[in-house]
Protein backbone atom coordinates (compact mmCIF):
# COMPACT_ATOMS: atom_id res chain seq x y z
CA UNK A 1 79.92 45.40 -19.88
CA UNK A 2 76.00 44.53 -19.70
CA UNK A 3 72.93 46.68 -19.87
CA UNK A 4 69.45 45.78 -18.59
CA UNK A 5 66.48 47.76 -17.96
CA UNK A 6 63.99 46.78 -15.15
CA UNK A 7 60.62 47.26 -14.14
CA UNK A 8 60.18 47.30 -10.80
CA UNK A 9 56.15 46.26 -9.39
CA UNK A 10 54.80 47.18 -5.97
CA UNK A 11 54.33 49.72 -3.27
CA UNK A 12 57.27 51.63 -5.19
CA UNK A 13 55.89 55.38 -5.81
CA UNK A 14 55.99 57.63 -3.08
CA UNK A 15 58.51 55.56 -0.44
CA UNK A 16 61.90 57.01 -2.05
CA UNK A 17 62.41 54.45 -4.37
CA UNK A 18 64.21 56.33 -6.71
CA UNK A 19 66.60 57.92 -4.40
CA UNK A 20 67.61 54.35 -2.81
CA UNK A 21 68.50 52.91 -6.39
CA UNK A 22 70.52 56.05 -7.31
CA UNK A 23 72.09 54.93 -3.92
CA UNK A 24 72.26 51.19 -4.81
CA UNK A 25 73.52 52.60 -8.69
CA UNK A 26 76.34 54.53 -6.85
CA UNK A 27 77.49 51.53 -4.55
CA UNK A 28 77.34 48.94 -7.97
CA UNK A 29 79.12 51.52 -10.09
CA UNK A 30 76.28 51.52 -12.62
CA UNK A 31 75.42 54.13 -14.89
CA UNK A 32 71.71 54.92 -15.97
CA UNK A 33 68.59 56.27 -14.86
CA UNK A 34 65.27 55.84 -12.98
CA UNK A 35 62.43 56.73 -13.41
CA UNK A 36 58.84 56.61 -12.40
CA UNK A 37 55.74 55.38 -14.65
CA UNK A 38 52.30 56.52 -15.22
CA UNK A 39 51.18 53.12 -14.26
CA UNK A 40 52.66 52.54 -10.72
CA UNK A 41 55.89 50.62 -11.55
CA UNK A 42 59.66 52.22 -11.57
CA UNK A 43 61.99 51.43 -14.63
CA UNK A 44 65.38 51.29 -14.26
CA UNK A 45 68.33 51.09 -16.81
CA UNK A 46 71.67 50.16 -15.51
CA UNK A 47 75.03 49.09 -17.43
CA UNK A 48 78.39 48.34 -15.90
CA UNK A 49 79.87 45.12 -15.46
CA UNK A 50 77.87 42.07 -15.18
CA UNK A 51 78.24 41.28 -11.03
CA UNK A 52 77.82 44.77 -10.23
CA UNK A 53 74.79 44.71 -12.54
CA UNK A 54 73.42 41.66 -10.22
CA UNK A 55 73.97 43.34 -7.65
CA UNK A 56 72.07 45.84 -8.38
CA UNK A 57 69.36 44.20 -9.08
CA UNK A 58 69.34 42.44 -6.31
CA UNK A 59 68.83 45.43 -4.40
CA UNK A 60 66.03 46.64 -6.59
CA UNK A 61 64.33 43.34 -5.23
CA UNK A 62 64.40 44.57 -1.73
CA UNK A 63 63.81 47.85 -2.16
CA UNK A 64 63.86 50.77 0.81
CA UNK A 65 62.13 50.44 3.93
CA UNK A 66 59.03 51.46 3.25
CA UNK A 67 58.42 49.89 -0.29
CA UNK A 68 57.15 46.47 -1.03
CA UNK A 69 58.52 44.86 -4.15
CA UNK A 70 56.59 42.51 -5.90
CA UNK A 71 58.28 41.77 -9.39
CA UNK A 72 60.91 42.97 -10.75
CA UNK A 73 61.11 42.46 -14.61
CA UNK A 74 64.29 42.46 -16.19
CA UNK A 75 65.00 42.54 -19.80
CA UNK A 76 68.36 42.27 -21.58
CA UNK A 77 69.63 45.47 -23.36
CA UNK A 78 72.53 46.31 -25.61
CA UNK A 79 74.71 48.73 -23.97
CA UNK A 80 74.81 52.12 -24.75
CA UNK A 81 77.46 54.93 -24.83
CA UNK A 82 74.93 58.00 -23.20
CA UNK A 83 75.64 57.38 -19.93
CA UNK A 84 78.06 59.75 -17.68
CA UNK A 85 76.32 58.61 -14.25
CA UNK A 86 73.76 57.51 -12.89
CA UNK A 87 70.55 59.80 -12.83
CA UNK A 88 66.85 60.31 -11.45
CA UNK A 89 64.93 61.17 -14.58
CA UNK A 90 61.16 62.89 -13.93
């Protein structure tokens, strides 16, 4: 199992962002959050195993149809033993 938490850059508030990675977070079989920040990005944390966890991220990269990503940070995190599912924090 890997964790990593992202920060997603772009047109990404206000396009349903956060309900297509819950999406992409149920299809990967990750468990985590998302959230939105006060500065415009989205961070994500995700943990599961590592291919699902690149897959995931790759569809952070694209994004839903009316978003434009344009960097997605991701940083390398221990995993953690909080998560049930995968959930849309405010």
């Amino acid at each position: 199992m890997i964790a990593r938490k992202f920060y997603i850059r772009g047109l990404v508030q206000g396009v349903g962002f956060r309900h297509f990675v819950q999406t992409a977070a149920a299809k990967h079989q990750v468990k985590g959050y998302v959230r939105n920040l006060s500065d415009g990005r989205v961070e994500a944390f995700a943990q599961g195993a590592e291919i699902e966890v690149i897959g995931f991220r790759d569809d952070l990269a694209t994004g839903p149809r009316y978003s434009r990503v344009e960097h997605v940070e991701e940083l390398v995190e221990d995993p953690v033993d909080v998560f049930r599912t995968f959930r849309i924090e405010r």
